[in-house]
PDB file of N, CA and C in Angstrom:
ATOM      1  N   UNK A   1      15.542  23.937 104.040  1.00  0.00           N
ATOM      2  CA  UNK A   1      14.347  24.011 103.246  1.00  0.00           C
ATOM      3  C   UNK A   1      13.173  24.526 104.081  1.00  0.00           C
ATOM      4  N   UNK A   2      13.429  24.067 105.585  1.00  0.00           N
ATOM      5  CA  UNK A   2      11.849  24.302 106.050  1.00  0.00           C
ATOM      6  C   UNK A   2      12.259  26.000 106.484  1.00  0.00           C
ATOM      7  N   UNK A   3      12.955  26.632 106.510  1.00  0.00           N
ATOM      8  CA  UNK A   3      13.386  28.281 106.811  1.00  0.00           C
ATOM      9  C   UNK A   3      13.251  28.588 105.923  1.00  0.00           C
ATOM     10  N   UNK A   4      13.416  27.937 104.255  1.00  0.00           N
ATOM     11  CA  UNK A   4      12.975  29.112 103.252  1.00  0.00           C
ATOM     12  C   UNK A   4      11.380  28.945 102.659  1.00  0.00           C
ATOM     13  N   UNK A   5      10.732  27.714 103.851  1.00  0.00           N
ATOM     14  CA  UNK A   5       9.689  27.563 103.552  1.00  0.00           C
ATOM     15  C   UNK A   5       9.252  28.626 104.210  1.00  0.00           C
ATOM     16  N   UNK A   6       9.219  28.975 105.395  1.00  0.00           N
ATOM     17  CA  UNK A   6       8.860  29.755 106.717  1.00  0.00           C
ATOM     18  C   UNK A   6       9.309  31.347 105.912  1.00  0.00           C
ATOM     19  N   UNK A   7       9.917  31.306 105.395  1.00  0.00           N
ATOM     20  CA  UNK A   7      10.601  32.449 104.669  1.00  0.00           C
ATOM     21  C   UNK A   7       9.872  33.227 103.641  1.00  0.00           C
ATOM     22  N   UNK A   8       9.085  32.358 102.893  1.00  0.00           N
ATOM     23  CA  UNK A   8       8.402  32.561 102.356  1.00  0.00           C
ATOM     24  C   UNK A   8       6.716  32.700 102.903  1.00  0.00           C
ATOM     25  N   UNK A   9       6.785  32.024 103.669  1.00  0.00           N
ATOM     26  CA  UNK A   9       4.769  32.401 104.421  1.00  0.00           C
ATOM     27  C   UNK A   9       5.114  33.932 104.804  1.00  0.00           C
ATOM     28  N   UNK A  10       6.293  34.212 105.659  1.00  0.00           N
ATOM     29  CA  UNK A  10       6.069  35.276 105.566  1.00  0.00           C
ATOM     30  C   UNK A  10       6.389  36.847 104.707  1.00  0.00           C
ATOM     31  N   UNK A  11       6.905  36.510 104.003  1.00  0.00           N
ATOM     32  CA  UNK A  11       7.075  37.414 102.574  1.00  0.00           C
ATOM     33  C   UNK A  11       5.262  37.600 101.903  1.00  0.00           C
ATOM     34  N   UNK A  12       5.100  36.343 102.229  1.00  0.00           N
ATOM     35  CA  UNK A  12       3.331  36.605 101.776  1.00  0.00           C
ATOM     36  C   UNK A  12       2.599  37.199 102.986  1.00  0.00           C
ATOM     37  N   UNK A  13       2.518  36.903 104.089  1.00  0.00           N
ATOM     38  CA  UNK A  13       2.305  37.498 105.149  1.00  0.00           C
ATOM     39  C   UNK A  13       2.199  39.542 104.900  1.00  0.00           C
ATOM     40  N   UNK A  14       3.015  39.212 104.630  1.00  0.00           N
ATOM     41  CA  UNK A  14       3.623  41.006 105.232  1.00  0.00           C
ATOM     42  C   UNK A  14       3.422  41.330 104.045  1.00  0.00           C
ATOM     43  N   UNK A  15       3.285  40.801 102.733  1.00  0.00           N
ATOM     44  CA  UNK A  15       2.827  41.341 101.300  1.00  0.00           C
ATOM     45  C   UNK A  15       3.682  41.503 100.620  1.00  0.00           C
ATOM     46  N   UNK A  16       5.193  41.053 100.930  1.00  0.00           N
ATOM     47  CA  UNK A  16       5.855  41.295  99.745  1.00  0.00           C
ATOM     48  C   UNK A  16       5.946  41.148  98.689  1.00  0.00           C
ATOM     49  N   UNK A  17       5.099  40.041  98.527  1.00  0.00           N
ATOM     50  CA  UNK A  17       4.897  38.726  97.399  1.00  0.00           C
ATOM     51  C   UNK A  17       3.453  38.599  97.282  1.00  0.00           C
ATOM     52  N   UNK A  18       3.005  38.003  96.147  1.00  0.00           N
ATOM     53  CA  UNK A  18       1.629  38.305  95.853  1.00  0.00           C
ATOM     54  C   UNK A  18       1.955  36.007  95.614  1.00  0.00           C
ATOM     55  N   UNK A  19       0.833  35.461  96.087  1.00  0.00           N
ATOM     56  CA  UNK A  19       0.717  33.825  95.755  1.00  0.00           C
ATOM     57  C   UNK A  19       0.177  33.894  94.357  1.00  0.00           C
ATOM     58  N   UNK A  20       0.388  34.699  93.699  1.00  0.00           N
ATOM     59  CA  UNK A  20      -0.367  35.044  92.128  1.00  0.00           C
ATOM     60  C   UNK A  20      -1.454  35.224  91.710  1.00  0.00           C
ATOM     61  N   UNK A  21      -1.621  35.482  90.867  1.00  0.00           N
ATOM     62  CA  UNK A  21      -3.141  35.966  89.780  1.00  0.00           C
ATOM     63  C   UNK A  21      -4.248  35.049  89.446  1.00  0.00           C
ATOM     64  N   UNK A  22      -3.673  33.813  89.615  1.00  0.00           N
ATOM     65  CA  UNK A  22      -4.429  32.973  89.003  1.00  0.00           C
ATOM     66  C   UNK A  22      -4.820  31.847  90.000  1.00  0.00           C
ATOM     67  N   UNK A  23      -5.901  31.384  90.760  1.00  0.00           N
ATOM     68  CA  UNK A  23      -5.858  30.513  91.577  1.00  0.00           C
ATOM     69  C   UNK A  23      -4.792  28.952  91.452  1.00  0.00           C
ATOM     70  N   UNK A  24      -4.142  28.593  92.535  1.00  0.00           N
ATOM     71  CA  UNK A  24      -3.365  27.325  92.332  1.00  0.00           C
ATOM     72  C   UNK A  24      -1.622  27.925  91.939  1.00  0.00           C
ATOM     73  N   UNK A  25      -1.717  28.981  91.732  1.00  0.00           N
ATOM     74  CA  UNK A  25      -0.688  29.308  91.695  1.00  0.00           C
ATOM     75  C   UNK A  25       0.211  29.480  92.649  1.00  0.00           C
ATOM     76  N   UNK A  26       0.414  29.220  93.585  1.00  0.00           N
ATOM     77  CA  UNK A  26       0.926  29.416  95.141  1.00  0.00           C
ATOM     78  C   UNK A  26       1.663  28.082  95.329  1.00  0.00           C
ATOM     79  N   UNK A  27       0.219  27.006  95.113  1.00  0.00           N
ATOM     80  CA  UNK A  27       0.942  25.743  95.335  1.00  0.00           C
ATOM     81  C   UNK A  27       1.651  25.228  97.056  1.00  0.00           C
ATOM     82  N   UNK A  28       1.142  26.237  97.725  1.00  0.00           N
ATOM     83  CA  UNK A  28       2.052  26.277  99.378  1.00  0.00           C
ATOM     84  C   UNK A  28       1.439  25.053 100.131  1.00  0.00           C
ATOM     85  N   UNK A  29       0.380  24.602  99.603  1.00  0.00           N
ATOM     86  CA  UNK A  29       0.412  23.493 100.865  1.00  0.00           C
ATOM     87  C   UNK A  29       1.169  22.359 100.041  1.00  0.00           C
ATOM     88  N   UNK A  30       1.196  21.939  98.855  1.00  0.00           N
ATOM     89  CA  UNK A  30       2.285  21.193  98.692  1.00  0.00           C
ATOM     90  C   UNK A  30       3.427  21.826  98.853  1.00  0.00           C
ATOM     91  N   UNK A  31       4.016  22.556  98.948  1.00  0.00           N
ATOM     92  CA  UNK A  31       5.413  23.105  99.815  1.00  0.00           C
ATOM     93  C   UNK A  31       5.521  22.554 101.098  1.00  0.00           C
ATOM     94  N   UNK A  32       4.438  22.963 101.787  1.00  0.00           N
ATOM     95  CA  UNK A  32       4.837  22.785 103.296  1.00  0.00           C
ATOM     96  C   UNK A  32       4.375  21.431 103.287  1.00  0.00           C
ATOM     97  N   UNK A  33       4.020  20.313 102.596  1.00  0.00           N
ATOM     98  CA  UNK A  33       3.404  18.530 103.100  1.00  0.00           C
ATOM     99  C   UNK A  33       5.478  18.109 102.764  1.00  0.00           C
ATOM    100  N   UNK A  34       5.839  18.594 101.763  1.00  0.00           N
ATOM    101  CA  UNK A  34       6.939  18.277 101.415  1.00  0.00           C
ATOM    102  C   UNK A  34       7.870  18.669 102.109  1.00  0.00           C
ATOM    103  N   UNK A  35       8.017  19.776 102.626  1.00  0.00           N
ATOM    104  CA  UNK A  35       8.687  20.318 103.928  1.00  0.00           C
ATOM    105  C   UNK A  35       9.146  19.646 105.072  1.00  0.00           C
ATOM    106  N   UNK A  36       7.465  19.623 105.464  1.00  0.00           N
ATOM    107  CA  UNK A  36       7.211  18.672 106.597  1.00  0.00           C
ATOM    108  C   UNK A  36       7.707  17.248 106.016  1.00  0.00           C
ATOM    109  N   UNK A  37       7.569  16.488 105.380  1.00  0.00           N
ATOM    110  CA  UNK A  37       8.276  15.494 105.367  1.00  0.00           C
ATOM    111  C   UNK A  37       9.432  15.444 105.914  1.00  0.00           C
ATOM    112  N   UNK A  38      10.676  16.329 104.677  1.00  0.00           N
ATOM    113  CA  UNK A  38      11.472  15.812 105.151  1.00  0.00           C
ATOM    114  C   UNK A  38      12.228  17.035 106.207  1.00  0.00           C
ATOM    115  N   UNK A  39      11.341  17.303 107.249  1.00  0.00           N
ATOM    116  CA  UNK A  39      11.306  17.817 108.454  1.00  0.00           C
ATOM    117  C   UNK A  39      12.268  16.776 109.345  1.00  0.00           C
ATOM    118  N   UNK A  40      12.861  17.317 110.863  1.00  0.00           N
ATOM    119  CA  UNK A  40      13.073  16.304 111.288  1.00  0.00           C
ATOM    120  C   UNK A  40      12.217  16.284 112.064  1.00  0.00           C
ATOM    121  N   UNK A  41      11.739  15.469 113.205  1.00  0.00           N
ATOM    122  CA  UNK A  41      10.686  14.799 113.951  1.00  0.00           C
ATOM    123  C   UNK A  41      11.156  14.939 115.621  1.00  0.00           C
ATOM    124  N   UNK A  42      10.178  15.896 115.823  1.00  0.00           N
ATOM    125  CA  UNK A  42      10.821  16.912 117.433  1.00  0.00           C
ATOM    126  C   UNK A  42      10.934  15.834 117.977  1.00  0.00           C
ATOM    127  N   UNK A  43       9.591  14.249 118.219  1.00  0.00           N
ATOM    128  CA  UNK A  43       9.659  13.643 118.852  1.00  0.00           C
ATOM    129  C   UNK A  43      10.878  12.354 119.243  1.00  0.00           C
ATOM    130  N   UNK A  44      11.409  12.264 118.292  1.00  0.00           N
ATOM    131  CA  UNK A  44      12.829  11.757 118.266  1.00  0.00           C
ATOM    132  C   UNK A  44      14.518  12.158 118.449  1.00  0.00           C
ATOM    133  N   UNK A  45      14.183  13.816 118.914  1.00  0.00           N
ATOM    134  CA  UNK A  45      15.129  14.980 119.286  1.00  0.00           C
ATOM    135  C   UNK A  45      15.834  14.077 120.185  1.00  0.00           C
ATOM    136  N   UNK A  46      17.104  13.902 120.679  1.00  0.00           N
ATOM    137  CA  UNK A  46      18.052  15.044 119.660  1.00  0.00           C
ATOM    138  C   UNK A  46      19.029  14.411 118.047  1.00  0.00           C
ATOM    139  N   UNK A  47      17.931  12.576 117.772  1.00  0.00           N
ATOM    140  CA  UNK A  47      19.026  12.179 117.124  1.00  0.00           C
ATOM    141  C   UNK A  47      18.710  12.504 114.966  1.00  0.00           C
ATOM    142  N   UNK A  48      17.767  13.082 114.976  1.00  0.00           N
ATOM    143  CA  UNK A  48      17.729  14.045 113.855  1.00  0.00           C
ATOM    144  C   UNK A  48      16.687  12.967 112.931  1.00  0.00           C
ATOM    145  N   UNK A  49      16.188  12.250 113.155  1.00  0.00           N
ATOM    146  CA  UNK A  49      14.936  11.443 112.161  1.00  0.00           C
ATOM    147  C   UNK A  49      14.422  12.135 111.958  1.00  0.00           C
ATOM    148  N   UNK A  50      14.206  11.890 110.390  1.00  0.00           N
ATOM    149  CA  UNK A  50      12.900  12.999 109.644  1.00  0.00           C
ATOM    150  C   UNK A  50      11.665  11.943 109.797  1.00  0.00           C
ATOM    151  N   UNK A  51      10.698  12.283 109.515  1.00  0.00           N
ATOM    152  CA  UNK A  51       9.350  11.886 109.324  1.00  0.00           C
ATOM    153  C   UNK A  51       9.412  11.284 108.029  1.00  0.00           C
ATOM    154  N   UNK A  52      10.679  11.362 107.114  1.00  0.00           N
ATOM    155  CA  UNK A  52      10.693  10.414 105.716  1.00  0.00           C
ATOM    156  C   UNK A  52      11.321   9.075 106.052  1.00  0.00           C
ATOM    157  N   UNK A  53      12.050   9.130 107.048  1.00  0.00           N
ATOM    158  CA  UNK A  53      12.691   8.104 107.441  1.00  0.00           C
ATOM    159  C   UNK A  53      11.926   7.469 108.390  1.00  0.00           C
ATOM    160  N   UNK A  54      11.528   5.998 107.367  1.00  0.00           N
ATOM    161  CA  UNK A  54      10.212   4.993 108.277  1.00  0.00           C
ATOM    162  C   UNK A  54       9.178   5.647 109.155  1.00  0.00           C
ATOM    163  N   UNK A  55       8.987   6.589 108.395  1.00  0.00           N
ATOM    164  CA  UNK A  55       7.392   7.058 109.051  1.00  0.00           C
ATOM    165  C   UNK A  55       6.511   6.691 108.550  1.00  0.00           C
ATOM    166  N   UNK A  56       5.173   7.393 109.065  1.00  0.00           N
ATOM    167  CA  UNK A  56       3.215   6.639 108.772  1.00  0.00           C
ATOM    168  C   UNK A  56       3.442   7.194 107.437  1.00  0.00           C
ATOM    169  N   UNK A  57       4.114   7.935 106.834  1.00  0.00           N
ATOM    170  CA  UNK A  57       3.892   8.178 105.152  1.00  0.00           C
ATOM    171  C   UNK A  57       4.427   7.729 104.191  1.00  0.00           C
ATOM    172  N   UNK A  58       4.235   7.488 103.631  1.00  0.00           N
ATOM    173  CA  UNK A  58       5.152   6.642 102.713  1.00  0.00           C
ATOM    174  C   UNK A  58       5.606   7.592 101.600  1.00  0.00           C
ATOM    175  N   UNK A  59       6.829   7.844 101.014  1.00  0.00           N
ATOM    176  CA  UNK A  59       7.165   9.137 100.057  1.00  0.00           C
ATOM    177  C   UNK A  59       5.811   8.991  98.501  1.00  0.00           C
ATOM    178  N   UNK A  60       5.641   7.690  98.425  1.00  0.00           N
ATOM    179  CA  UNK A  60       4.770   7.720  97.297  1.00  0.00           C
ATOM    180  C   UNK A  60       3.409   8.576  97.463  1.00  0.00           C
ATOM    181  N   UNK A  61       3.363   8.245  98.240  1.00  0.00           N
ATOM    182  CA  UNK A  61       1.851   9.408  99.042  1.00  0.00           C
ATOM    183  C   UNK A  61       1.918  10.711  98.768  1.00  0.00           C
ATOM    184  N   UNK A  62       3.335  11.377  99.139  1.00  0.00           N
ATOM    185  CA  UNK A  62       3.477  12.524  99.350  1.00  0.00           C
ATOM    186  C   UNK A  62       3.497  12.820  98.092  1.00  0.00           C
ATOM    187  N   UNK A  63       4.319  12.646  97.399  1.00  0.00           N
ATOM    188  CA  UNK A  63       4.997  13.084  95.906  1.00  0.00           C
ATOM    189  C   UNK A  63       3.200  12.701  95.008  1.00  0.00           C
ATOM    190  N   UNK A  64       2.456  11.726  95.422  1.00  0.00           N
ATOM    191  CA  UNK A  64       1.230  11.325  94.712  1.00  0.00           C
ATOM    192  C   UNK A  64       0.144  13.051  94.921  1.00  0.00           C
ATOM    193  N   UNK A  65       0.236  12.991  95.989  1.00  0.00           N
ATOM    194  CA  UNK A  65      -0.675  14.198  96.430  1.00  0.00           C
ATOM    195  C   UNK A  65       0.020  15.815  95.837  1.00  0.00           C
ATOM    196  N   UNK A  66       1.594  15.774  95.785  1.00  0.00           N
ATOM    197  CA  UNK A  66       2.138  16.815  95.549  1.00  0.00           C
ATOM    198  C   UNK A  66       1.638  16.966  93.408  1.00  0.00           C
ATOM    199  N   UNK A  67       2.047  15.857  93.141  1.00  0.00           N
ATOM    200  CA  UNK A  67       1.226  15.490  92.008  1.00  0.00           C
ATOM    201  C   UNK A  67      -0.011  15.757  91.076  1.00  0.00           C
ATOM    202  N   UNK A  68      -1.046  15.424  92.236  1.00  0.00           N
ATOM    203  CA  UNK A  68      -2.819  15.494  92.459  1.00  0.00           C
ATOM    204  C   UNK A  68      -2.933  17.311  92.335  1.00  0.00           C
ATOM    205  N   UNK A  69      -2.185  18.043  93.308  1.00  0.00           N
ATOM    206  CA  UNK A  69      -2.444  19.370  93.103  1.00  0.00           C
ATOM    207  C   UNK A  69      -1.527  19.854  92.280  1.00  0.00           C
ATOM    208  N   UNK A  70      -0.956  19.713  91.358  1.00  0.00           N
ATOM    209  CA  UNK A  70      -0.488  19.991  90.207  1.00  0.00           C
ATOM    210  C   UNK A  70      -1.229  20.062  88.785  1.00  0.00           C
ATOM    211  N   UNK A  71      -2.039  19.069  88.552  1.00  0.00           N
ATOM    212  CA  UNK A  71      -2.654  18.379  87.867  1.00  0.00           C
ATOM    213  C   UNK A  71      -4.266  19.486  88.083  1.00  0.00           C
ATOM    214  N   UNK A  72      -4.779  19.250  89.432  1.00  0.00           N
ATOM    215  CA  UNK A  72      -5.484  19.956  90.097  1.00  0.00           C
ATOM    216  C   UNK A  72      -5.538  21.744  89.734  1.00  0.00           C
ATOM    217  N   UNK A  73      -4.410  22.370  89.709  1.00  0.00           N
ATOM    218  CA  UNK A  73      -4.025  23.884  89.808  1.00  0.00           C
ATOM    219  C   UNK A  73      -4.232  23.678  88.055  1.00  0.00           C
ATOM    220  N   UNK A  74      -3.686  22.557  87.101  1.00  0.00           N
ATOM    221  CA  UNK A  74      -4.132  22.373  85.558  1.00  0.00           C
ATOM    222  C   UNK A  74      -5.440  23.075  85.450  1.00  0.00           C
ATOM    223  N   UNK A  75      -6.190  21.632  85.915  1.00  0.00           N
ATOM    224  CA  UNK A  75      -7.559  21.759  86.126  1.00  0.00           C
ATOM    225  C   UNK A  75      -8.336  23.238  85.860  1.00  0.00           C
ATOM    226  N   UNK A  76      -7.916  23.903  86.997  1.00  0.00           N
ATOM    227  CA  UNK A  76      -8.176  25.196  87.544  1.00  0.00           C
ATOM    228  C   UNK A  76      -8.359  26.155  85.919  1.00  0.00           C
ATOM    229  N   UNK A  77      -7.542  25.739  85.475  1.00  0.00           N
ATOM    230  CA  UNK A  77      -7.236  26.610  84.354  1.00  0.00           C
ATOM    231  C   UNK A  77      -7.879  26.361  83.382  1.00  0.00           C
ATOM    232  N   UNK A  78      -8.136  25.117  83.055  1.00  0.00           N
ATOM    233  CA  UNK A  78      -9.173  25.177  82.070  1.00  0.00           C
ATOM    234  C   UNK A  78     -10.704  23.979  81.999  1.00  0.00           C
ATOM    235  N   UNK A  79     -10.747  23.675  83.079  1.00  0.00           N
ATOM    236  CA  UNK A  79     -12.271  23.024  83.602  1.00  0.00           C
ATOM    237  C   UNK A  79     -12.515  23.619  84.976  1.00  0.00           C
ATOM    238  N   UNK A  80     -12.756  24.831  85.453  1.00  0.00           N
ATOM    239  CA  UNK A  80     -12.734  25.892  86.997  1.00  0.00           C
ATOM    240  C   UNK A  80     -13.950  24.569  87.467  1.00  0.00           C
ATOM    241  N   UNK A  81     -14.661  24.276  87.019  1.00  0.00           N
ATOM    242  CA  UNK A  81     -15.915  23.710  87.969  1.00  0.00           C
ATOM    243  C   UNK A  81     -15.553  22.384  87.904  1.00  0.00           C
ATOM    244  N   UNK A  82     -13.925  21.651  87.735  1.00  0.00           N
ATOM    245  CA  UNK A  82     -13.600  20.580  88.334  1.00  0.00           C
ATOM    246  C   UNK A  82     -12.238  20.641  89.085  1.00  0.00           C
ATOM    247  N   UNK A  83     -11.724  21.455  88.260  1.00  0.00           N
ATOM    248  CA  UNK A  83     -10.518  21.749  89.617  1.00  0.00           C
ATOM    249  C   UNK A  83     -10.399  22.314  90.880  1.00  0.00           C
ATOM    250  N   UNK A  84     -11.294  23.265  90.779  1.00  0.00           N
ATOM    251  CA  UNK A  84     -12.078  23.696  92.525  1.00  0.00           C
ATOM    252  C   UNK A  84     -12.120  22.617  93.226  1.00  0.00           C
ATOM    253  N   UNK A  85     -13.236  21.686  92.933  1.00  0.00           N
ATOM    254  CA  UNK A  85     -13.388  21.434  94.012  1.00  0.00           C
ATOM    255  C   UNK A  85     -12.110  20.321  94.375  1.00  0.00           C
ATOM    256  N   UNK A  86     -11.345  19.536  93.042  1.00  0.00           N
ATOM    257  CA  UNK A  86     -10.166  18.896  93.492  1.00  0.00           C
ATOM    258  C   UNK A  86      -9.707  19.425  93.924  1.00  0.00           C
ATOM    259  N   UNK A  87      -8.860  20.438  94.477  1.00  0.00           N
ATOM    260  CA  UNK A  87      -8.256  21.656  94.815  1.00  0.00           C
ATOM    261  C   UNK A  87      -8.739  21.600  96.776  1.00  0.00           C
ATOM    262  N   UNK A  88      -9.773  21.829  96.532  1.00  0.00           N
ATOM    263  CA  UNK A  88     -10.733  21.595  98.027  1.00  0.00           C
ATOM    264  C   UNK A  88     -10.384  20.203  98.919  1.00  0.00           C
ATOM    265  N   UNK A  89     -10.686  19.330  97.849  1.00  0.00           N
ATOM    266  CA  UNK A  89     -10.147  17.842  98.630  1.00  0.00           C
ATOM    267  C   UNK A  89      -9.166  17.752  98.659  1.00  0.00           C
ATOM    268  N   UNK A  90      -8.236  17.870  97.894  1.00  0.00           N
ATOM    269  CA  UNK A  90      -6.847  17.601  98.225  1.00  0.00           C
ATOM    270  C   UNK A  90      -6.137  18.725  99.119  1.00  0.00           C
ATOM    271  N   UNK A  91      -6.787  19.701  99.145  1.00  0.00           N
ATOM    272  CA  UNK A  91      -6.113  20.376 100.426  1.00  0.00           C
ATOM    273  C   UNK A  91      -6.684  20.129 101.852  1.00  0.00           C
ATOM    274  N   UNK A  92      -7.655  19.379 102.145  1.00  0.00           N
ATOM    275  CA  UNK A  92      -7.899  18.408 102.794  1.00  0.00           C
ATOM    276  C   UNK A  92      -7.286  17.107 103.317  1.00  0.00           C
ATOM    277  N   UNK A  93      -6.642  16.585 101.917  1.00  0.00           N
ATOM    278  CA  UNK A  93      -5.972  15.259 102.359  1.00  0.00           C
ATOM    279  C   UNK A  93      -4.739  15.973 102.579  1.00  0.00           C
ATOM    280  N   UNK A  94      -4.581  17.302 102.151  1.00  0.00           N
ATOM    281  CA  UNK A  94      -2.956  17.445 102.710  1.00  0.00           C
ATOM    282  C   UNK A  94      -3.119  17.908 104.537  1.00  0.00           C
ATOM    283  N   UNK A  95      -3.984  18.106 104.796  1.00  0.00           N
ATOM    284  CA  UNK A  95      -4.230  18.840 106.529  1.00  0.00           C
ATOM    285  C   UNK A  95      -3.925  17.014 107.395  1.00  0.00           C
ATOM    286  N   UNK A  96      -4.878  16.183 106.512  1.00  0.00           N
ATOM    287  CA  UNK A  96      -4.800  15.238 107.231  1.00  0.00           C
ATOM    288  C   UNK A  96      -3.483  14.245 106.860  1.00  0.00           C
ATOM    289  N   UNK A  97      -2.346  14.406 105.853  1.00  0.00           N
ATOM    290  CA  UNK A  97      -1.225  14.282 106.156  1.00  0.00           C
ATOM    291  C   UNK A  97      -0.162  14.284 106.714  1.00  0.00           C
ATOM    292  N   UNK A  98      -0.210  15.980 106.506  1.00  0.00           N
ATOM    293  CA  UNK A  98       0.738  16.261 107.548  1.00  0.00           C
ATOM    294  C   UNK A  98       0.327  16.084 109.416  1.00  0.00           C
ATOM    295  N   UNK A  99      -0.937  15.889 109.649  1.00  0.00           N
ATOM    296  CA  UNK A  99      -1.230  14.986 111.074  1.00  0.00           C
ATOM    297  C   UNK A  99      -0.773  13.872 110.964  1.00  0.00           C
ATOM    298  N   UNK A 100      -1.167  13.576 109.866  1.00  0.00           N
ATOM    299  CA  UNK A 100      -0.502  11.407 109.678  1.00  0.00           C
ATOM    300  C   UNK A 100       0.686  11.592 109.999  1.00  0.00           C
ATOM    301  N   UNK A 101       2.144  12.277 109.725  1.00  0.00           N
ATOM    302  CA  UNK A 101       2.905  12.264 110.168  1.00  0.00           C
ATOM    303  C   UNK A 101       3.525  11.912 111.072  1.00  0.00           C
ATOM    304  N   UNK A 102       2.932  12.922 112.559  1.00  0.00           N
ATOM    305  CA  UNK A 102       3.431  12.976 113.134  1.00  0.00           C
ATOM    306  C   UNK A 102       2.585  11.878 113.945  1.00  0.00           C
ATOM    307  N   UNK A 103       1.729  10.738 113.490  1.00  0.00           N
ATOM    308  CA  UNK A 103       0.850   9.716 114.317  1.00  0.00           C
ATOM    309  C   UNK A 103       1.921   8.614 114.922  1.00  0.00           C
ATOM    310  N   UNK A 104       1.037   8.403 116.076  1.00  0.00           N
ATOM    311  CA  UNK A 104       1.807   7.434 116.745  1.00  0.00           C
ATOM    312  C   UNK A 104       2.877   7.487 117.724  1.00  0.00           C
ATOM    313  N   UNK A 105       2.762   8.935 117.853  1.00  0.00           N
ATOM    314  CA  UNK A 105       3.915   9.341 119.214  1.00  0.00           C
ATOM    315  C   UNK A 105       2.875   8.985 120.366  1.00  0.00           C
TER     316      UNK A 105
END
């Protein structure tokens, strides 16, 4: 999952792919919070723990926030001057997620 995540940044990268027409349509940082989850966790190399398994996140969090910008990208579409700025914060709480993650090494 996390190679066809990587697979995809760069298909957008290089332009093959357009993140769409319509803001929220991309949806990539909930891709990559979900990714990263169930990532495995370099710091526990070589015995393969993901960061879903008893980590600082709890899956309800993730799937809550993956959720929030769903709802959020709604928003977008038909109240623009409230889904912006949800859109803004929650891609915020996703930066400081995926740090929560990896807390405590």
């Amino acid at each position: 999952m996390l190679v066809a995540a990587a697979a995809y940044a760069v298909t957008i990268a290089v332009q093959w792919l357009s993140i769409g027409s319509e803001p929220g349509e991309g949806l990539a940082a909930a891709a990559f919070v979900v990714v990263r989850f169930y990532g495995y966790d370099p710091y526990y190399a070589p015995t393969l723990r993901r960061f879903s398994d008893d980590g600082s996140v709890a899956p309800v969090w993730v799937y809550g926030l993956v959720l929030g910008l769903v709802v959020a990208a709604g928003l977008i579409m038909v109240r623009p001057h409230v889904g912006f700025p949800a859109t803004a914060i929650l891609l915020l709480v996703c930066l400081g997620t995926v740090f929560a993650m990896g807390a405590g090494h």
